[in-house]
N, C-alpha and C. Protein backbone atom coordinates (compact mmCIF):
# COMPACT_ATOMS: atom_id res chain seq x y z
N UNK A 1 157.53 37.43 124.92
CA UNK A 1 157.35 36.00 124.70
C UNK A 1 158.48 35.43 123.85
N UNK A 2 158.95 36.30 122.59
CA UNK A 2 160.33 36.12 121.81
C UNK A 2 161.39 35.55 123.04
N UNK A 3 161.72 36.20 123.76
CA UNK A 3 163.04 36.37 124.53
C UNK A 3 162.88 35.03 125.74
N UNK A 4 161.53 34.41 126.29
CA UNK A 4 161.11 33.05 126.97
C UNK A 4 161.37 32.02 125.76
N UNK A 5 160.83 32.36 124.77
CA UNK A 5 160.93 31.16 123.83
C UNK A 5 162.69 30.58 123.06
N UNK A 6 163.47 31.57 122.86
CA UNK A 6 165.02 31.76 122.64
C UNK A 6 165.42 31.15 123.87
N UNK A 7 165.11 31.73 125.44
CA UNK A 7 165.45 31.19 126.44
C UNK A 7 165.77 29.33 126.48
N UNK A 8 164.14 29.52 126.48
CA UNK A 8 164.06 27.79 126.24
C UNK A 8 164.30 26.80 125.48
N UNK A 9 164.60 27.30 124.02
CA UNK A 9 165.42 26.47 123.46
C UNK A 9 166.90 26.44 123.35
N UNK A 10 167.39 27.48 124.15
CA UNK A 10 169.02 27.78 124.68
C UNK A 10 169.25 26.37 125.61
N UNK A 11 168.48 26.07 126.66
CA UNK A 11 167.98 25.58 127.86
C UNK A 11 167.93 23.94 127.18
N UNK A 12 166.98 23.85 126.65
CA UNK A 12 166.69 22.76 125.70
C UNK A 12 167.80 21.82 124.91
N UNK A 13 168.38 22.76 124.46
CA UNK A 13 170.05 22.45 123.62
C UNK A 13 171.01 21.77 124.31
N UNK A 14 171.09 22.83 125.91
CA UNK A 14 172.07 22.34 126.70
C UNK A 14 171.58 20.86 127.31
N UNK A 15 170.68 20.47 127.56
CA UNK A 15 170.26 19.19 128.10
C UNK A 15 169.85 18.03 126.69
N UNK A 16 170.98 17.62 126.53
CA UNK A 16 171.71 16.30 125.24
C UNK A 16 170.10 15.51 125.58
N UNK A 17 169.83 15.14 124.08
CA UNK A 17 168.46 14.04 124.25
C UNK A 17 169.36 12.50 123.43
N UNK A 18 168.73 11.82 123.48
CA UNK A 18 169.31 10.39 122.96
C UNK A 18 167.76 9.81 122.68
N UNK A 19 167.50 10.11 121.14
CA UNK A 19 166.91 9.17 120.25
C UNK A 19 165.38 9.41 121.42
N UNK A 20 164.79 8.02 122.07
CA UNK A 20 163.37 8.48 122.29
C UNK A 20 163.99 7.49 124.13
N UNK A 21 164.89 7.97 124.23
CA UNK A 21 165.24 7.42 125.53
C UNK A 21 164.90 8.86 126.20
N UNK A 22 165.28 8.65 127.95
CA UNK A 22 165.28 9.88 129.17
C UNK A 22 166.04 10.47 128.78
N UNK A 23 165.71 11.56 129.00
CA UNK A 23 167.34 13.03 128.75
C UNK A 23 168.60 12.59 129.40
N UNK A 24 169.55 12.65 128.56
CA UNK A 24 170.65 12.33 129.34
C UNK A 24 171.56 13.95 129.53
N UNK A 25 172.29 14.28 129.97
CA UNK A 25 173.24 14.90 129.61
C UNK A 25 174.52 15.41 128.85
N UNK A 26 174.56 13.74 127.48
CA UNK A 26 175.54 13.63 127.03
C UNK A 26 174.81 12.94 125.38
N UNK A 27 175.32 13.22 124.16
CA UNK A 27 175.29 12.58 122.85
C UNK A 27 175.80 11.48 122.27
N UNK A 28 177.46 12.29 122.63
CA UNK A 28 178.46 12.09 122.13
C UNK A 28 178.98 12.20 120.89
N UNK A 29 177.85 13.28 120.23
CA UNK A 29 178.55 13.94 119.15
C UNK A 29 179.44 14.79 119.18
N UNK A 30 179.62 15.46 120.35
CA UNK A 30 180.98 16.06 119.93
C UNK A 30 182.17 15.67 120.68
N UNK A 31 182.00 14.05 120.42
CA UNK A 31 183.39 13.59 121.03
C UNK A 31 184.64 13.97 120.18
N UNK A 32 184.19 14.64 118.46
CA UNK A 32 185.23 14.80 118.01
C UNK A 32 186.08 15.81 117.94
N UNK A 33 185.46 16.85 118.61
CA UNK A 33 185.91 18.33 118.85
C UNK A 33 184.98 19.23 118.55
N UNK A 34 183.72 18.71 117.41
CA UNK A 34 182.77 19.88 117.26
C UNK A 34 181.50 19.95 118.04
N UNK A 35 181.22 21.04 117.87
CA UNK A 35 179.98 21.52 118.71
C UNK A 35 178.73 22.37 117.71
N UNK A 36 178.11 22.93 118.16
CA UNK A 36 176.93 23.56 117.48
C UNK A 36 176.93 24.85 118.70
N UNK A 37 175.85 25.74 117.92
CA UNK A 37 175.38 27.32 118.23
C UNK A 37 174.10 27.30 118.14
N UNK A 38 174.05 28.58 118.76
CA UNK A 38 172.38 28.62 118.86
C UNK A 38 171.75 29.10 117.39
N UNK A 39 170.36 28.27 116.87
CA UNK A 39 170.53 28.26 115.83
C UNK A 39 170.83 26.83 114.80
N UNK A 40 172.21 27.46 114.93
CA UNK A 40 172.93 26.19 114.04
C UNK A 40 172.93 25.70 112.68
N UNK A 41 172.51 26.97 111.89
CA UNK A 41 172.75 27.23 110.51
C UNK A 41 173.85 26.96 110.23
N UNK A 42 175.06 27.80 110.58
CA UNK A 42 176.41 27.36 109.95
C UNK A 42 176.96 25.63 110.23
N UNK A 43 176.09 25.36 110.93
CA UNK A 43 176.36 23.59 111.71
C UNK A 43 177.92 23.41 112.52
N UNK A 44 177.91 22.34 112.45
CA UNK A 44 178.96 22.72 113.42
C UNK A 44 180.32 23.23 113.33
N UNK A 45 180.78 23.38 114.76
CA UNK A 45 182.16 24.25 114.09
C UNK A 45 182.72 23.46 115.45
N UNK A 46 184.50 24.04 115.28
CA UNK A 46 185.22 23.01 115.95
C UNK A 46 185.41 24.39 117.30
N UNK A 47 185.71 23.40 118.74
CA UNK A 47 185.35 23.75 120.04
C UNK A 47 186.63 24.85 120.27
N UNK A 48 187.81 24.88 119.41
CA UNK A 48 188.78 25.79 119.86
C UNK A 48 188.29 26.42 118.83
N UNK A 49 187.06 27.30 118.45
CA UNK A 49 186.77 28.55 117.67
C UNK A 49 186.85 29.38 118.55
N UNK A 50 187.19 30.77 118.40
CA UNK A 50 187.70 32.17 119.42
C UNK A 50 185.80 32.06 119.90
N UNK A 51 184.59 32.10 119.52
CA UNK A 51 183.54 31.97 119.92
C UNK A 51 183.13 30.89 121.27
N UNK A 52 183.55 30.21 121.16
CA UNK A 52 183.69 28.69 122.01
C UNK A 52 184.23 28.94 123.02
N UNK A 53 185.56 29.54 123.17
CA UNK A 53 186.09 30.39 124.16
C UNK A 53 186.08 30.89 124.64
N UNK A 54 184.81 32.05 124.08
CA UNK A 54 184.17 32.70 124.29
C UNK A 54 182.86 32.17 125.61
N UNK A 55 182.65 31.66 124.91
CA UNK A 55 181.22 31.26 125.61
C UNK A 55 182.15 30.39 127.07
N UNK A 56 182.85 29.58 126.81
CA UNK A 56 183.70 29.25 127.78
C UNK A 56 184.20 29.80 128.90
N UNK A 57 184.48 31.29 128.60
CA UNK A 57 185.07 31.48 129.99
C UNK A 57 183.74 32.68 130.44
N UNK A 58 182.74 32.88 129.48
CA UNK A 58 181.54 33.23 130.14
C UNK A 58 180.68 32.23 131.66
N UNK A 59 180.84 31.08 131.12
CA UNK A 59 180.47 30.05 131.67
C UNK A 59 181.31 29.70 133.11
N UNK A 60 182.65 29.96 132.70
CA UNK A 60 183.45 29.76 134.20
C UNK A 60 183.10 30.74 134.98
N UNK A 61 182.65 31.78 134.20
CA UNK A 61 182.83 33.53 135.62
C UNK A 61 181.55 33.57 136.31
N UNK A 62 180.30 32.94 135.30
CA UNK A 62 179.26 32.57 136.14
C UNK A 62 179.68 31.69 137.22
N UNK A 63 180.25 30.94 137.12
CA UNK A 63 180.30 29.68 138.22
C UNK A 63 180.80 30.11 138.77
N UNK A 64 182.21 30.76 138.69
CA UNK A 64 182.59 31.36 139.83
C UNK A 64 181.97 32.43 140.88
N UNK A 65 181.38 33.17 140.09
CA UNK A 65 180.48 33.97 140.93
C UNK A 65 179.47 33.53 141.48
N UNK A 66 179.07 31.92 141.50
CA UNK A 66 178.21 31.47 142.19
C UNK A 66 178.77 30.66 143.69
N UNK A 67 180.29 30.74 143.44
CA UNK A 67 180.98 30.59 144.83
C UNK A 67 181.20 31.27 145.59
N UNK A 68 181.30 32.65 145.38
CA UNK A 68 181.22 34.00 145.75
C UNK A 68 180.45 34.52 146.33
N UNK A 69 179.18 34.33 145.77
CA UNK A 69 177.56 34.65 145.87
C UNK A 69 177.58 33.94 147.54
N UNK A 70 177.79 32.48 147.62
CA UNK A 70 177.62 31.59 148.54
C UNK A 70 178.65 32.26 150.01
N UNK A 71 179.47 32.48 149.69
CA UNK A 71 180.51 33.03 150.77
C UNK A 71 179.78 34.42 151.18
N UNK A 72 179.51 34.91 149.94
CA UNK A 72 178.43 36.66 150.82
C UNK A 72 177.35 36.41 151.57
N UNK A 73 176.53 35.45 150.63
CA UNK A 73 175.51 34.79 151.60
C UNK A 73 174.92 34.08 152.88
N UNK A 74 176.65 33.92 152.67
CA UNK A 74 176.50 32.75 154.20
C UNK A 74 176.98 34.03 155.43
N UNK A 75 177.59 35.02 154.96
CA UNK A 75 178.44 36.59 155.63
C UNK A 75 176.98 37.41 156.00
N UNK A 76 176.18 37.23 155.32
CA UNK A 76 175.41 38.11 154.63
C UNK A 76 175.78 39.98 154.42
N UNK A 77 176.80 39.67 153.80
CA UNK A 77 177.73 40.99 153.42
C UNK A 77 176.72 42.02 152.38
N UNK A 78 176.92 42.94 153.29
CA UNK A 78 176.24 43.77 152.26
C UNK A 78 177.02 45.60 151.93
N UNK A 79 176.32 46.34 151.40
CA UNK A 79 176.88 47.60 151.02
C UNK A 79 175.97 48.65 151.96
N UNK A 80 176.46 49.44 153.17
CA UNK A 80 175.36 50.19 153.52
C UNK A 80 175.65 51.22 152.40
N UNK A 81 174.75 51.65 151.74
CA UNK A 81 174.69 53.06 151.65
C UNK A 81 173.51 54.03 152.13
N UNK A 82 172.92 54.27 153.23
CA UNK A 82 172.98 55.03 154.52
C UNK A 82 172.08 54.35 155.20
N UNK A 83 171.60 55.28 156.47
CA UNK A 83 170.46 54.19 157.38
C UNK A 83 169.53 53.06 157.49
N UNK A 84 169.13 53.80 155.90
CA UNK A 84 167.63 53.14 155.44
C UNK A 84 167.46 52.17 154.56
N UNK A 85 169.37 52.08 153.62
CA UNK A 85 169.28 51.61 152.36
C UNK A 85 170.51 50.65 152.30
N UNK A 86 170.58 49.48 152.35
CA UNK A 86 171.70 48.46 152.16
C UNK A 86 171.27 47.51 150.92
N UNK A 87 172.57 46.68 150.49
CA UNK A 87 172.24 46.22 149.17
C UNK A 87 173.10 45.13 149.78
N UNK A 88 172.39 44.03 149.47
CA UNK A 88 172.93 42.76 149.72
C UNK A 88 174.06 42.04 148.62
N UNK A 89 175.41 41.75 148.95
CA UNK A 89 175.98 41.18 147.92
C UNK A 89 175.37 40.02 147.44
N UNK A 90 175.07 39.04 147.88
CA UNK A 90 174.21 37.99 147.51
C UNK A 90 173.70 38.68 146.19
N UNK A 91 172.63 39.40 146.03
CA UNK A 91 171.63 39.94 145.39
C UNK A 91 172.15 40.54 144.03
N UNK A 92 173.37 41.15 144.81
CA UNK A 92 173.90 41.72 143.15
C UNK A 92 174.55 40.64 142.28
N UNK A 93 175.51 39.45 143.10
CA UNK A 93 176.02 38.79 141.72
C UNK A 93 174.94 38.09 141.40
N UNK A 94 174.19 37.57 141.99
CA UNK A 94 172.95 36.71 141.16
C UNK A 94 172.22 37.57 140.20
N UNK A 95 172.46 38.61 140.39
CA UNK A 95 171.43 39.80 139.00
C UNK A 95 172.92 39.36 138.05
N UNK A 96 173.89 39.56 138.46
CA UNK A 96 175.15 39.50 137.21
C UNK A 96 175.41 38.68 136.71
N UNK A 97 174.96 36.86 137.36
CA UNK A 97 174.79 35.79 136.98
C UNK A 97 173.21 35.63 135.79
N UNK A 98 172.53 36.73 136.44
CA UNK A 98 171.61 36.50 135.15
C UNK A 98 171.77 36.69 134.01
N UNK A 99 172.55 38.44 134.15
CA UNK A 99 172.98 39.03 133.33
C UNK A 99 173.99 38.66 132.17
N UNK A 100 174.12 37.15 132.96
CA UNK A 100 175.67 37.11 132.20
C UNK A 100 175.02 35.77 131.04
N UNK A 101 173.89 35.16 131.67
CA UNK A 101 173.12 34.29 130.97
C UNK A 101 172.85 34.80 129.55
N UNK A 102 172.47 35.83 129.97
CA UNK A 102 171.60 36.91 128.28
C UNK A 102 173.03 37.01 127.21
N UNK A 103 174.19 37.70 128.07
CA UNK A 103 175.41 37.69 127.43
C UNK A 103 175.54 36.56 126.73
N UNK A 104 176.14 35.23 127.29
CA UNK A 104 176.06 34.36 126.29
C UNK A 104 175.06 33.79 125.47
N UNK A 105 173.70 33.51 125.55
CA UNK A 105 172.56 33.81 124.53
C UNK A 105 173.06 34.45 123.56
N UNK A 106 173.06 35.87 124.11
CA UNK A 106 173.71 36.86 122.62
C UNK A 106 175.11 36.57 121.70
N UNK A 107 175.87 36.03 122.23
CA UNK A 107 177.25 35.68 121.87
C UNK A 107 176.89 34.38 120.98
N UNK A 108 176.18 33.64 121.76
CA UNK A 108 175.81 32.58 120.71
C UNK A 108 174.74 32.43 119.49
N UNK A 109 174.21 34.03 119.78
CA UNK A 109 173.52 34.46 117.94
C UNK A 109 172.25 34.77 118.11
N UNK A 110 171.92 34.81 119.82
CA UNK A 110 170.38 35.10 120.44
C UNK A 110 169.96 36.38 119.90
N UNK A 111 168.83 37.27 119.41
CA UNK A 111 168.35 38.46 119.47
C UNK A 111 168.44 38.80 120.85
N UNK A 112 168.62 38.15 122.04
CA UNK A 112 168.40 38.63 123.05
C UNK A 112 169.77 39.33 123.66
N UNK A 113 169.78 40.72 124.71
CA UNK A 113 170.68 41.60 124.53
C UNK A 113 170.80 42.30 125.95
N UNK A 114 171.45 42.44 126.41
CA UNK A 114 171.54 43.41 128.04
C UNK A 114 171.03 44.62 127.91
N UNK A 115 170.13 45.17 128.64
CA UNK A 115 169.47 46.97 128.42
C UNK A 115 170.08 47.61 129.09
N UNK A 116 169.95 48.56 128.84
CA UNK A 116 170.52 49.64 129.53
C UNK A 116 169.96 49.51 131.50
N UNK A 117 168.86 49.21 132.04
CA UNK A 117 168.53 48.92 133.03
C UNK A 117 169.57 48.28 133.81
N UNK A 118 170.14 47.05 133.03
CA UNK A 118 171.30 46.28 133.49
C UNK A 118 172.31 47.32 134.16
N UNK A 119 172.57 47.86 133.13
CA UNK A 119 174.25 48.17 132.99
C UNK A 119 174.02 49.50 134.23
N UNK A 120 172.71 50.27 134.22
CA UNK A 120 172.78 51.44 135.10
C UNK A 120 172.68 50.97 136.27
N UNK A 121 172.52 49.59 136.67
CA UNK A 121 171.90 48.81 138.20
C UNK A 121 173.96 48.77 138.85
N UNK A 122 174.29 48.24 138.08
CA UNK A 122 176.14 48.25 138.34
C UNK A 122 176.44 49.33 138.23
N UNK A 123 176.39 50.23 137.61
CA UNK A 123 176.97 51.69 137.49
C UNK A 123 176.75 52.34 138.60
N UNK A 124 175.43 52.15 139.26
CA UNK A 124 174.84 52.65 140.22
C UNK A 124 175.59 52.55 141.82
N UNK A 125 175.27 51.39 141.68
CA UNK A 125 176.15 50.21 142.88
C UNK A 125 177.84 51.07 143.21
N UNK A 126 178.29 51.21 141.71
CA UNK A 126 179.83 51.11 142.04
C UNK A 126 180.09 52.79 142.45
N UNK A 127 178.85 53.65 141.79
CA UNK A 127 178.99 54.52 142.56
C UNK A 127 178.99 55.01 144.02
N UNK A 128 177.64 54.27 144.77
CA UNK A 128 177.70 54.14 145.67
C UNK A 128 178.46 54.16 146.76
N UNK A 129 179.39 52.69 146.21
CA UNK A 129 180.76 52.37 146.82
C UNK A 129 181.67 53.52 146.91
N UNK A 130 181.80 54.05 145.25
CA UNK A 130 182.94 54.78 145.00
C UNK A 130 182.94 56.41 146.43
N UNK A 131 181.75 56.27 146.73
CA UNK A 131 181.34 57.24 147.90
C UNK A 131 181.99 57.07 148.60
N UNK A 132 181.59 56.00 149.40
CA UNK A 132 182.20 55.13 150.56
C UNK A 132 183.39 54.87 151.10
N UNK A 133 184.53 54.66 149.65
CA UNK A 133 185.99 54.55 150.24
C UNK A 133 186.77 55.82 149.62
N UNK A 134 187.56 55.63 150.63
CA UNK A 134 188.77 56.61 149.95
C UNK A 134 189.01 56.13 148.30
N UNK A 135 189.78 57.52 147.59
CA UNK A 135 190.16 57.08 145.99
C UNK A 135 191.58 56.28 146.19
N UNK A 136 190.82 55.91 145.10
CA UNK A 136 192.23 54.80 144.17
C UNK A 136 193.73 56.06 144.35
N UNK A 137 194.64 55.22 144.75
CA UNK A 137 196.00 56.46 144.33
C UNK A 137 196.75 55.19 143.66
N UNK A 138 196.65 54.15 143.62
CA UNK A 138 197.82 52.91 143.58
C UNK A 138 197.11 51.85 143.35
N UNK A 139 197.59 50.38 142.41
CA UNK A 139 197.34 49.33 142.58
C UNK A 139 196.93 49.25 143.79
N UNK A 140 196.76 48.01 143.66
CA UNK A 140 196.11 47.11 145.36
C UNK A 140 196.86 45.90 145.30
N UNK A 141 196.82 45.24 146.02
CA UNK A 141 197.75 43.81 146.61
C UNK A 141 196.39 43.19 147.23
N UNK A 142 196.19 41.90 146.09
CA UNK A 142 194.98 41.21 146.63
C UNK A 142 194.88 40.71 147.78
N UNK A 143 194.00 40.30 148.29
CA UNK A 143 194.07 39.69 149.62
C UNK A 143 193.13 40.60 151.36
N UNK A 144 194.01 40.26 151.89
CA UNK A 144 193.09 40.56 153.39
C UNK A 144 191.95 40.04 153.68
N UNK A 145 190.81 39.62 153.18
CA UNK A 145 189.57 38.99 153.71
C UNK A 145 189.81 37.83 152.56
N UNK A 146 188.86 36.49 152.61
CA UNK A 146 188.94 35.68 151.72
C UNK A 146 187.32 36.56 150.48
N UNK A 147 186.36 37.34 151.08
CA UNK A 147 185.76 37.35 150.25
C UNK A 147 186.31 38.34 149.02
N UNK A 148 187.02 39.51 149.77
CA UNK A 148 187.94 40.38 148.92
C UNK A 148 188.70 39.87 147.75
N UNK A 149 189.24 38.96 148.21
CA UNK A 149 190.28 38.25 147.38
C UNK A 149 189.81 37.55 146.42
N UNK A 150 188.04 36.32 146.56
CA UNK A 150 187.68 35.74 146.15
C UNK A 150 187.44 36.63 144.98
N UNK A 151 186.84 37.60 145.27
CA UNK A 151 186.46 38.67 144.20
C UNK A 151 187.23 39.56 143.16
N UNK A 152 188.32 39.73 143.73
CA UNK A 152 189.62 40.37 142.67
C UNK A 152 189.78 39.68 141.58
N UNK A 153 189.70 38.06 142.01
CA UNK A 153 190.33 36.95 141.29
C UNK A 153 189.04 37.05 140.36
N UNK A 154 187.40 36.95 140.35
CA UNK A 154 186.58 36.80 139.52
C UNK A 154 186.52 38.38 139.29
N UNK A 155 187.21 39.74 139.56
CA UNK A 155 187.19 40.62 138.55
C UNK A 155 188.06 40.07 137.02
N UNK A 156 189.22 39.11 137.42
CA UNK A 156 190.23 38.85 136.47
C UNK A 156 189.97 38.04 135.38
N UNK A 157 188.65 37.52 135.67
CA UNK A 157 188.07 36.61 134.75
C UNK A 157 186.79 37.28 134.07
N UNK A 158 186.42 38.32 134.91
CA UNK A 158 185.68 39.29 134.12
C UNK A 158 186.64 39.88 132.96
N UNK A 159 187.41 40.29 133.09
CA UNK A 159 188.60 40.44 132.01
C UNK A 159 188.72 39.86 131.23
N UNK A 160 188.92 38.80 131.03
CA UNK A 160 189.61 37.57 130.67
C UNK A 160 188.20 37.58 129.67
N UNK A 161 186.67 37.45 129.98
CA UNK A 161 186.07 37.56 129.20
C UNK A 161 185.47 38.42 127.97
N UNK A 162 185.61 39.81 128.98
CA UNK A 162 185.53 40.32 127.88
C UNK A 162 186.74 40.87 126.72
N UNK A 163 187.82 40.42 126.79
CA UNK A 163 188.96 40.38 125.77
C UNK A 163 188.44 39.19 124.51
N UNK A 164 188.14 37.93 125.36
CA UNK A 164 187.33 37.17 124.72
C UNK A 164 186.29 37.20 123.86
N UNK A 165 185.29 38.07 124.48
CA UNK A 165 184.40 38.28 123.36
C UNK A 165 184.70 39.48 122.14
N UNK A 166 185.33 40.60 122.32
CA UNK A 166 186.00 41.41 121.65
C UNK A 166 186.53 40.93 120.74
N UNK A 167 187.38 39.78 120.79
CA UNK A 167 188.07 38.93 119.88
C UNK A 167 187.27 38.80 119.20
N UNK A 168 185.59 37.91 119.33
CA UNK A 168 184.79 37.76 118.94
C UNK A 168 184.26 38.47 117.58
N UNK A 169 184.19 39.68 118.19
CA UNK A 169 183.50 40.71 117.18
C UNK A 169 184.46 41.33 116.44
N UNK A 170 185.83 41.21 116.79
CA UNK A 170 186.59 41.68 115.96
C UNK A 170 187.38 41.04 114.48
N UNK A 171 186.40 39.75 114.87
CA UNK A 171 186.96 38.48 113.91
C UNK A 171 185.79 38.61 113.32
N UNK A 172 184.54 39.48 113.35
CA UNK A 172 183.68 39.26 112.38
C UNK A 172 182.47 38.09 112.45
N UNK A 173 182.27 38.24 114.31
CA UNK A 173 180.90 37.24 114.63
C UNK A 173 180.13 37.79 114.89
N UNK A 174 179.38 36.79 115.53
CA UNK A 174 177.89 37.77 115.98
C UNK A 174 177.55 38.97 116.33
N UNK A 175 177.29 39.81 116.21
CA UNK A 175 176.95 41.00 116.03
C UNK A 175 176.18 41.32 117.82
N UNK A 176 177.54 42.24 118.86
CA UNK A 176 177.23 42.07 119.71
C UNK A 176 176.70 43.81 120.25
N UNK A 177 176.04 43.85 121.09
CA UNK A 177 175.27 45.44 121.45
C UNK A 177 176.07 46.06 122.27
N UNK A 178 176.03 47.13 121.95
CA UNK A 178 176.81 48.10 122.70
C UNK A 178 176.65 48.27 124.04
N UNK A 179 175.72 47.92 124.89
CA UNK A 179 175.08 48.49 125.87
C UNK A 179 175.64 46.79 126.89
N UNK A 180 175.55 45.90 126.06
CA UNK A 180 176.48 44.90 126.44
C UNK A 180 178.13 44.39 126.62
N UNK A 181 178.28 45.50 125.81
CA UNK A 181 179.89 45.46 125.21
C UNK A 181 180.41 46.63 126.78
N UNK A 182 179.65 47.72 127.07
CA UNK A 182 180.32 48.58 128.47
C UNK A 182 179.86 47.74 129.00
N UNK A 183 178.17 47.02 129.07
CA UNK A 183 178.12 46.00 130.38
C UNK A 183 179.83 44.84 130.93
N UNK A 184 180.07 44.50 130.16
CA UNK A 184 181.54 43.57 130.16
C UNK A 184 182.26 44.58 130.93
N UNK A 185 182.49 45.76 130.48
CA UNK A 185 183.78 46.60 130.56
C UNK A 185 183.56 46.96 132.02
N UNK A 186 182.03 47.00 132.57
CA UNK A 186 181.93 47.69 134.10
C UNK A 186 182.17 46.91 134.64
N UNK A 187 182.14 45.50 134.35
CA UNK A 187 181.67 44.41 135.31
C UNK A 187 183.18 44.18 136.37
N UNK A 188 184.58 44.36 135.62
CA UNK A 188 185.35 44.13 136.31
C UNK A 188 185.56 45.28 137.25
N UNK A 189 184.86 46.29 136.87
CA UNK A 189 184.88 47.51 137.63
C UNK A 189 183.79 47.05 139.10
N UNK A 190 183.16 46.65 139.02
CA UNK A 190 181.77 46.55 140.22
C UNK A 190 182.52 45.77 141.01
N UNK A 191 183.26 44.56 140.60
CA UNK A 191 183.76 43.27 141.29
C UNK A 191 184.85 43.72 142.22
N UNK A 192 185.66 44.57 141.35
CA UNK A 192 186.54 45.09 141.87
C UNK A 192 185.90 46.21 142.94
N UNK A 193 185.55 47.36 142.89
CA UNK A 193 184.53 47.72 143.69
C UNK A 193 183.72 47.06 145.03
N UNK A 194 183.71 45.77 144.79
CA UNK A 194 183.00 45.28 145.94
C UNK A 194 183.74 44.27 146.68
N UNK A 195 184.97 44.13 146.07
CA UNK A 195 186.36 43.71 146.61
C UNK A 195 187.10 44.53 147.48
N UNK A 196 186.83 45.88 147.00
CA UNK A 196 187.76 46.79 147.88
C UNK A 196 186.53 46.54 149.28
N UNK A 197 185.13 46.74 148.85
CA UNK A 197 184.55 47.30 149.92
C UNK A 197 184.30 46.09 151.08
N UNK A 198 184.67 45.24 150.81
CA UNK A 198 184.72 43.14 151.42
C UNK A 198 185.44 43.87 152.55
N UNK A 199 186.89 44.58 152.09
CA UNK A 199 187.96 44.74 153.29
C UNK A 199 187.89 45.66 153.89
N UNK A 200 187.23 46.87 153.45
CA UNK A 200 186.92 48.21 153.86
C UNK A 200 185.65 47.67 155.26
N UNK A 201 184.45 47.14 155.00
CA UNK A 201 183.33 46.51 156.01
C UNK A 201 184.40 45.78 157.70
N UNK A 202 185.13 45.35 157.08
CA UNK A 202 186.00 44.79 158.13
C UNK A 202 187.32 45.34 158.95
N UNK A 203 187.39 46.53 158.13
CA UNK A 203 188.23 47.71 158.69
C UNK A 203 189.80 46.78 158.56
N UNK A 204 189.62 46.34 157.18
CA UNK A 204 191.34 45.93 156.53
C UNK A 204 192.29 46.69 155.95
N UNK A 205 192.88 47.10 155.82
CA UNK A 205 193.79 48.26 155.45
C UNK A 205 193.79 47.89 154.06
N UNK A 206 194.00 48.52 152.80
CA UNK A 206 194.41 48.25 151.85
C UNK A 206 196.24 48.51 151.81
N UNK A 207 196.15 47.08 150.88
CA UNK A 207 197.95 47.19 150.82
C UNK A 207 198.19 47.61 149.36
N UNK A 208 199.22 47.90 149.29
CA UNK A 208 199.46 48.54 147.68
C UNK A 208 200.93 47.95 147.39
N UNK A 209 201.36 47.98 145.89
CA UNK A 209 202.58 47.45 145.72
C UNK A 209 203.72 48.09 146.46
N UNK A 210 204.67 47.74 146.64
CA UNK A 210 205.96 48.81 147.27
C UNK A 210 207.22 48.44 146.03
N UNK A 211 206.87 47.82 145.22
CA UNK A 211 207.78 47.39 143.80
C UNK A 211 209.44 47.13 144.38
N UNK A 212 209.17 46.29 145.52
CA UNK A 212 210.68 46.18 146.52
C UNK A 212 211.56 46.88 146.53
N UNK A 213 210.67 48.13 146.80
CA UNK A 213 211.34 49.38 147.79
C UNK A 213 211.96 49.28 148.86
């Protein structure tokens, strides 16, 4: 009930109220650069804090992966792994879009935290895959399918975030869980993983650098 109730006032925060008017979407208190946290003891702080940034490009990789999601969905691309057992891409980034919800909660000072359940559901997956194709010997050269590609590009922002939040904790913020901290670290691993396997389903060759050989 803790972790619904944190939810909803996360939820609550993001939708701006104005005095005893309809919810709007907007204050305009922080037309001046500051913002607030969940919480909001320390009050506010200004929007280029390494935290803010944080939460920022958490926020883009969700979205992006909700364009992603839409392109698998509409494919309905999935992972066989054997007769009986396929895993729908759809299915997995929307668990990672959830997943990624809790992440920022936590980043922004939530008790709430990724379990281990999470992190073994991707681990799982990328093993799977890792069955499936030939090994890594070389970079890759993005591209060949658009969903492949779509996906390399939101492994890069999986990156991008978790350097971000690292920053985070290394500057002495919120106090983030370990089990969340490899969750980040796999994530560009799965994406990537299900990037290779976009072109592999379609029998695309992988290209690799030739460093203009």
């Amino acid at each position: 009930m803790k972790k619904i109730h944190e939810t909803k006032k996360i939820a609550s925060s993001a939708i701006h109220r104005g005095g005893g008017k309809r919810p709007t979407l907007y204050t305009g208190v922080g037309d001046s650069g500051t913002t607030t946290l969940f919480h909001c003891e320390q009050g506010r702080i200004s929007k280029s804090a390494d935290i803010i940034e944080a939460l920022g490009v958490l926020d883009e990789l969700n979205a992006y992966i909700g364009i992603v999601k839409v392109y698998a969905k509409e494919g309905m691309v999935s992972i066989v792994v054997n007769s009986k057992k396929k895993i729908l891409y759809c299915d997995v980034l929307n668990d990672i879009q959830q997943t990624l919800f809790i992440i920022q909660a936590e980043v922004a000072g939530s008790s709430m935290t990724v379990g281990k359940k999470e992190l073994n559901k991707i681990e799982d997956i990328i093993s799977y895959i890792s069955d499936l194709l030939p090994p890594i010997k070389s970079f890759t050269v993005s591209g060949g399918s658009v969903l492949s590609a779509e996906l390399d590009y939101t492994r890069t922002l999986a990156r991008r975030c978790e350097r971000r939040i690292v920053t985070v904790v290394d500057g002495g913020g919120n106090e983030i869980g370990s089990v969340t901290l490899a969750y980040l670290n796999r994530l560009s691993s799965i994406l990537f993983a299900l990037s290779r396997y976009a072109n592999y389903a379609l029998s695309i060759k992988e290209e690799h650098p030739n460093y203009n050989k």
